[in-house]
Protein backbone atom coordinates (compact mmCIF):
# COMPACT_ATOMS: atom_id res chain seq x y z
CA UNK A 1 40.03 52.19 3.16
CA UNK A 2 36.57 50.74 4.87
CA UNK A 3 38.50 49.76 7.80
CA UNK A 4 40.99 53.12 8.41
CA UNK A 5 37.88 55.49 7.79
CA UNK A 6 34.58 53.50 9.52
CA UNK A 7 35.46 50.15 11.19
CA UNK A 8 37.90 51.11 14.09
CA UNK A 9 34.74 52.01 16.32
CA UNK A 10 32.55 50.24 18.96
CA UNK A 11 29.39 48.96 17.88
CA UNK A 12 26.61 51.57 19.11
CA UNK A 13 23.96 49.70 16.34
CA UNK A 14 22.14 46.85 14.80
CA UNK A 15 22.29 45.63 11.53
CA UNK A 16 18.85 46.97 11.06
CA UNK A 17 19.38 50.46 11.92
CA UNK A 18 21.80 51.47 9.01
CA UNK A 19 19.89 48.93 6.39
CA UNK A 20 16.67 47.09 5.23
CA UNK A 21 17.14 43.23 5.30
CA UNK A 22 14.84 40.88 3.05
CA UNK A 23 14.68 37.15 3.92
CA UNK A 24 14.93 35.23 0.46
CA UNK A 25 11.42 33.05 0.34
CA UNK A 26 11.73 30.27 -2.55
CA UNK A 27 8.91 30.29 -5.45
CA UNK A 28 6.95 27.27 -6.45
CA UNK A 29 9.50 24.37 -7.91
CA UNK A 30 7.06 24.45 -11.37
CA UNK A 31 8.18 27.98 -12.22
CA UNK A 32 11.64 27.46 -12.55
CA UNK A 33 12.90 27.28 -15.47
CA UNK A 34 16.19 28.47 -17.67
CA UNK A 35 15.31 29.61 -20.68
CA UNK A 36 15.08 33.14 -19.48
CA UNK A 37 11.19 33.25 -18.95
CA UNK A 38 10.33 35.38 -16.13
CA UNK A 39 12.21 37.05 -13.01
CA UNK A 40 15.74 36.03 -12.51
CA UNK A 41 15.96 33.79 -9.23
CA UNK A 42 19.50 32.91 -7.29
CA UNK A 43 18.34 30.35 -4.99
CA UNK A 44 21.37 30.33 -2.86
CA UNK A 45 25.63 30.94 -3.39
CA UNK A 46 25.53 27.93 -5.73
CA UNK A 47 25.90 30.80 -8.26
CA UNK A 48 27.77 33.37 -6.42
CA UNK A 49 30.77 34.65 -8.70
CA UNK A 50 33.68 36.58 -7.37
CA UNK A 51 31.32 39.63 -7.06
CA UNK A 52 28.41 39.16 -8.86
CA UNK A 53 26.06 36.13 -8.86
CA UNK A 54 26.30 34.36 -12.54
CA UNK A 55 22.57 33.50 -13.90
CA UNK A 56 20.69 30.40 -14.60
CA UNK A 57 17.44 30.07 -13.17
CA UNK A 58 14.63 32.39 -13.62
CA UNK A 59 10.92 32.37 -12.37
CA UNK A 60 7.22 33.30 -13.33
CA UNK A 61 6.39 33.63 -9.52
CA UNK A 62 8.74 35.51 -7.66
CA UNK A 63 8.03 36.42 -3.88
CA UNK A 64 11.16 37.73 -2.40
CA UNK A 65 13.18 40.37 -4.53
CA UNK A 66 16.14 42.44 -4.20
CA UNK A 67 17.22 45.04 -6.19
CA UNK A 68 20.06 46.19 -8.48
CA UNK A 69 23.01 46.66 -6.18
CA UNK A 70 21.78 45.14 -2.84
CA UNK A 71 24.12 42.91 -0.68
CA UNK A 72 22.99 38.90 -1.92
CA UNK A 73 24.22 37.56 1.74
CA UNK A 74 24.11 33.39 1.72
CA UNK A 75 22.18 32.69 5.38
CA UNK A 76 23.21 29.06 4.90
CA UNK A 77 26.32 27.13 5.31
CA UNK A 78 28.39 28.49 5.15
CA UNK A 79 26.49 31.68 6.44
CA UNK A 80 28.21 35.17 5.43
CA UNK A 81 28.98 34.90 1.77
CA UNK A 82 28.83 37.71 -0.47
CA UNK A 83 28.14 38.51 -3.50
CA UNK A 84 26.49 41.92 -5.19
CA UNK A 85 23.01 41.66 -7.21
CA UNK A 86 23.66 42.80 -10.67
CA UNK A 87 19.93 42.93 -11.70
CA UNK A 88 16.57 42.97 -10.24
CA UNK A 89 16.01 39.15 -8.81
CA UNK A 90 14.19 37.23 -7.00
CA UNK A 91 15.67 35.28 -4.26
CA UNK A 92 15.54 31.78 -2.03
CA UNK A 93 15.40 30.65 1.18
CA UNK A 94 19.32 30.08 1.21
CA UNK A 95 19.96 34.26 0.59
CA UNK A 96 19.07 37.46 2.10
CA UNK A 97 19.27 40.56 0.46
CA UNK A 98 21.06 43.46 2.62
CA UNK A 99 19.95 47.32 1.02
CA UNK A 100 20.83 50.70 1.79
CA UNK A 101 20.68 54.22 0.28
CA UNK A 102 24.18 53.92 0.20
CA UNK A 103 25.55 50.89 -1.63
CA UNK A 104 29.32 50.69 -1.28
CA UNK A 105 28.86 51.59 2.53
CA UNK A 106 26.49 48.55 2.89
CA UNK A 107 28.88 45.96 0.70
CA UNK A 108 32.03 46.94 2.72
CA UNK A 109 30.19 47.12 6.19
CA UNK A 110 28.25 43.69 5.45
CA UNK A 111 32.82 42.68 4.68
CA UNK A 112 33.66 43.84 7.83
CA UNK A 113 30.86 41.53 9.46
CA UNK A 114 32.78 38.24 8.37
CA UNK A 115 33.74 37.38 11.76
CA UNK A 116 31.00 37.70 13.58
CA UNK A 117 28.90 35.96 10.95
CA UNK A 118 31.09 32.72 10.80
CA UNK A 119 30.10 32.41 14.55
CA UNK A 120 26.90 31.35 12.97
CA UNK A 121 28.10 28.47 11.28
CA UNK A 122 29.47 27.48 14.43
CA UNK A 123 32.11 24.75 15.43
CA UNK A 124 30.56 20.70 15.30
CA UNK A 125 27.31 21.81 13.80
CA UNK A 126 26.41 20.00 10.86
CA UNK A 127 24.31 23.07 8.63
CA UNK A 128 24.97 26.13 10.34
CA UNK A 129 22.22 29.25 9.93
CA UNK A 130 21.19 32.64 10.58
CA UNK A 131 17.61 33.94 10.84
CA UNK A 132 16.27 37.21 10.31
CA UNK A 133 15.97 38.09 13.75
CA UNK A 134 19.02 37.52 14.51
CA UNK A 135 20.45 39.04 11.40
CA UNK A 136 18.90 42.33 11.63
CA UNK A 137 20.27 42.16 15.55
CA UNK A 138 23.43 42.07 14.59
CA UNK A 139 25.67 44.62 16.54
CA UNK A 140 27.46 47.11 13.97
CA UNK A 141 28.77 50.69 13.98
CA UNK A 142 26.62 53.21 12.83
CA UNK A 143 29.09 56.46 11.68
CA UNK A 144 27.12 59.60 11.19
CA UNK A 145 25.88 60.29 7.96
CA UNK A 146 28.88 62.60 7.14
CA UNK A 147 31.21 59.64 7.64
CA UNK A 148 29.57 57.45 5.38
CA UNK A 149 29.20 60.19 2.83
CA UNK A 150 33.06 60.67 2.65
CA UNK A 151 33.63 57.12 2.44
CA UNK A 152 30.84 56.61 -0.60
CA UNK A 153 32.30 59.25 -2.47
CA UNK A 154 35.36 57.31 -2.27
CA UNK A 155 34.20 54.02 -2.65
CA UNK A 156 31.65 54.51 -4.98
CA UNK A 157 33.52 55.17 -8.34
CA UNK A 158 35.48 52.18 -8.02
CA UNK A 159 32.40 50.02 -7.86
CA UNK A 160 30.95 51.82 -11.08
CA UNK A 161 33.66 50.77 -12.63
CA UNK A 162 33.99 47.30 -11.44
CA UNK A 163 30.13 47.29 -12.79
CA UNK A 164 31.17 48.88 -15.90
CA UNK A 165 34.10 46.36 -16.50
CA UNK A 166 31.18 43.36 -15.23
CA UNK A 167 28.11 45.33 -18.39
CA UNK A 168 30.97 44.46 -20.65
CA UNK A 169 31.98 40.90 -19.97
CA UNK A 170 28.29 40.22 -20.03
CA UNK A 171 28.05 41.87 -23.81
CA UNK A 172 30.99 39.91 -24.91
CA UNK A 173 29.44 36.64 -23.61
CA UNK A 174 26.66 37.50 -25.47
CA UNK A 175 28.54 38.29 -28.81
CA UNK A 176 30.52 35.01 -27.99
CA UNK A 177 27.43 32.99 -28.18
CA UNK A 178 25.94 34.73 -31.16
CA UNK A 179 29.07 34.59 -33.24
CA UNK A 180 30.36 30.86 -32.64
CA UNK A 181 27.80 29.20 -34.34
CA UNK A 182 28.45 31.36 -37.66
CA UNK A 183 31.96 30.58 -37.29
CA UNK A 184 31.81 27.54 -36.76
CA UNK A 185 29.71 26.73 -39.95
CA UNK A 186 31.63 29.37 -41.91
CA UNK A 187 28.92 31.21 -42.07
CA UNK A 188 31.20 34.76 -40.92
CA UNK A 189 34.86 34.58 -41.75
CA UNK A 190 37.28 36.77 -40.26
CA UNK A 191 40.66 35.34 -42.03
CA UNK A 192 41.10 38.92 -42.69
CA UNK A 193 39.89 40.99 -40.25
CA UNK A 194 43.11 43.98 -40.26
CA UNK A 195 43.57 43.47 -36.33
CA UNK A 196 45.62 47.03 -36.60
CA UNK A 197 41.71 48.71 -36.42
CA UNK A 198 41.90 47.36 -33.00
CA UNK A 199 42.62 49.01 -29.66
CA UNK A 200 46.48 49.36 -29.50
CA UNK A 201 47.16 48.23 -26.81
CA UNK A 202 45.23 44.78 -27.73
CA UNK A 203 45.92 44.17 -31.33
CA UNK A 204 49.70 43.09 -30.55
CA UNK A 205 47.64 40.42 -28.44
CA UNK A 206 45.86 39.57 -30.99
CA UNK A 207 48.01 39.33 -33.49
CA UNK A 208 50.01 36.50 -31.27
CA UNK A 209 46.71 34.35 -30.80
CA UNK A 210 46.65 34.30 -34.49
CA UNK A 211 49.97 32.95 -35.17
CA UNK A 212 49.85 30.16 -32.14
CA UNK A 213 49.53 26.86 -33.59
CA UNK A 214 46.80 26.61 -31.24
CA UNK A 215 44.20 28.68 -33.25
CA UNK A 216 43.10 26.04 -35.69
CA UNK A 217 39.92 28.06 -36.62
CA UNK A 218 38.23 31.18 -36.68
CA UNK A 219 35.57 30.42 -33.84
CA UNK A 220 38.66 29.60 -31.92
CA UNK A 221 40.66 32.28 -32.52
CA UNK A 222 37.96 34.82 -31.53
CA UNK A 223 36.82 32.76 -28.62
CA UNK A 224 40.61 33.34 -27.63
CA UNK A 225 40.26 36.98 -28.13
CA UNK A 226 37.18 37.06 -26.28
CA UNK A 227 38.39 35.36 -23.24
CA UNK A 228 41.53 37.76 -23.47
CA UNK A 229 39.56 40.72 -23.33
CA UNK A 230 37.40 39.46 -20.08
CA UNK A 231 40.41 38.23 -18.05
CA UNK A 232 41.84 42.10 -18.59
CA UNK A 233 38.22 42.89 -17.40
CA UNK A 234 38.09 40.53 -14.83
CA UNK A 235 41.46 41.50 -13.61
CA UNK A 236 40.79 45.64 -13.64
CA UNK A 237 38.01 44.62 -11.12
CA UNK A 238 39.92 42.76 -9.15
CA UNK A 239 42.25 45.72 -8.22
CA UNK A 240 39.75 47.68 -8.07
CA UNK A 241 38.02 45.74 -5.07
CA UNK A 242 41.27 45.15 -3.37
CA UNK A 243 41.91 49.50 -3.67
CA UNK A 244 38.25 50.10 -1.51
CA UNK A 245 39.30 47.04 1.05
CA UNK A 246 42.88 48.08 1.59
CA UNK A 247 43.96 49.96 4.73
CA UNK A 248 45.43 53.60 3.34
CA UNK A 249 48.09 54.08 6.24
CA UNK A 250 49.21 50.54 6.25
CA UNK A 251 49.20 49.56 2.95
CA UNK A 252 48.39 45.82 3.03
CA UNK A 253 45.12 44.19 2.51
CA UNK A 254 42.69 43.14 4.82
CA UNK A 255 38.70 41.81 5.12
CA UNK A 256 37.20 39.11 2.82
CA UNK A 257 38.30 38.53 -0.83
CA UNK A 258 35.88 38.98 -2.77
């Protein structure tokens, strides 16, 4: 979609002219910490997911920040990972955060960029790099404005719902971690949860984890149902990403994967 509607023209821009870029600048090593005091903090793609960094650190004294929804770009090797912020964060030396007005236009443009940002981690090097300078100088195309609305409008609802699908993985994690412990102490049993109260089209799912030989416990079995539900999640998103990136009159993918 990104490429038929906004990519098949000659760069008449910098990077700089159709976003704000932020260089990541780490905090002080005493105020990391992960017990989730503070401001979270990605220090570089060690905890890039397949869209949306997974956290671990936070900090008391964050400098650089991005916000909800900006482009997390890794400006270290290898230069040109992506990944999308998911909260408010603070960020390191090894990221930069790319922002615009319009945030599917900014993810899918910053996509498009993957060749010309693996020049940067160029061939024999041992760590390649980019700087700011030479980030914001990047050569892009700039559509007008009514372009890049069509192509938001577009673009957009698929990555509310890839968010949407990414707020509930994050709740079930959370439920995951709360429940175990109970179960696991038998605390909470749910030997007779009636699995028909479930969403149709899960509870024949369901029903099959409980009978597999596998399921030796009740933490188990809803650890099983909980990963279940997140791989459907996980693989909604996945289609959804690979809708915005593919090429409407051609009809096979192109771009970056993730």
């Amino acid at each position: 979609m990104f490429q038929d509607m906004l990519a098949s023209q000659a760069d008449n821009a910098t990077l700089a002219d159709v976003a704000s870029v932020t260089m990541g600048q780490s905090p002080a090593g005493a105020s990391y910490n992960e017990k989730g005091v503070g401001t979270v903090f990605y220090q570089g793609r060690g905890e890039f997911g397949w869209r949306f960094p997974t956290q671990r650190l936070f900090t008391t004294a964050p400098k650089r920040m991005a916000a909800a929804n900006d482009v997390l770009m890794s400006v270290r090797a290898p230069v040109g990972d992506l990944n999308v912020a998911y909260e408010d964060c603070c960020i390191g030396r090894g990221l930069a955060a790319i922002s615009s007005d319009h945030h599917s236009f900014c993810l899918y443009l910053m996509r498009s960029l993957k060749r010309k940002l693996d020049a940067f981690n160029g061939e024999g090097t041992v760590f390649g790099s980019i700087n700011g300078k030479a980030l914001k100088g990047l050569p892009v195309y700039a559509p007008p404005a009514s372009a890049i609305e069509a192509f938001e409008a577009k673009a957009s609802p698929i990555d509310k719902l890839i968010s949407t699908n990414e707020a509930e993985n994050r709740k079930l994690e959370k439920i995951r971690d709360a429940l175990l412990p109970k179960l696991m102490s038998g605390e909470i049993d749910v030997s007779k949860v009636n699995l028909t109260q479930l969403n149709s089209h899960l509870a024949d799912k369901l029903h099959r984890f409980a009978k597999e030989p596998s399921i030796v416990s009740s933490a188990q079995f809803v650890a099983q149902c909980v990963a279940n539900w997140q791989g459907q999640a996980e693989m909604m998103n996945r289609t959804y990403a690979i809708q915005v990136r593919t090429p409407i009159s051609r009809g096979k993918t192109s771009g970056s994967a993730y």
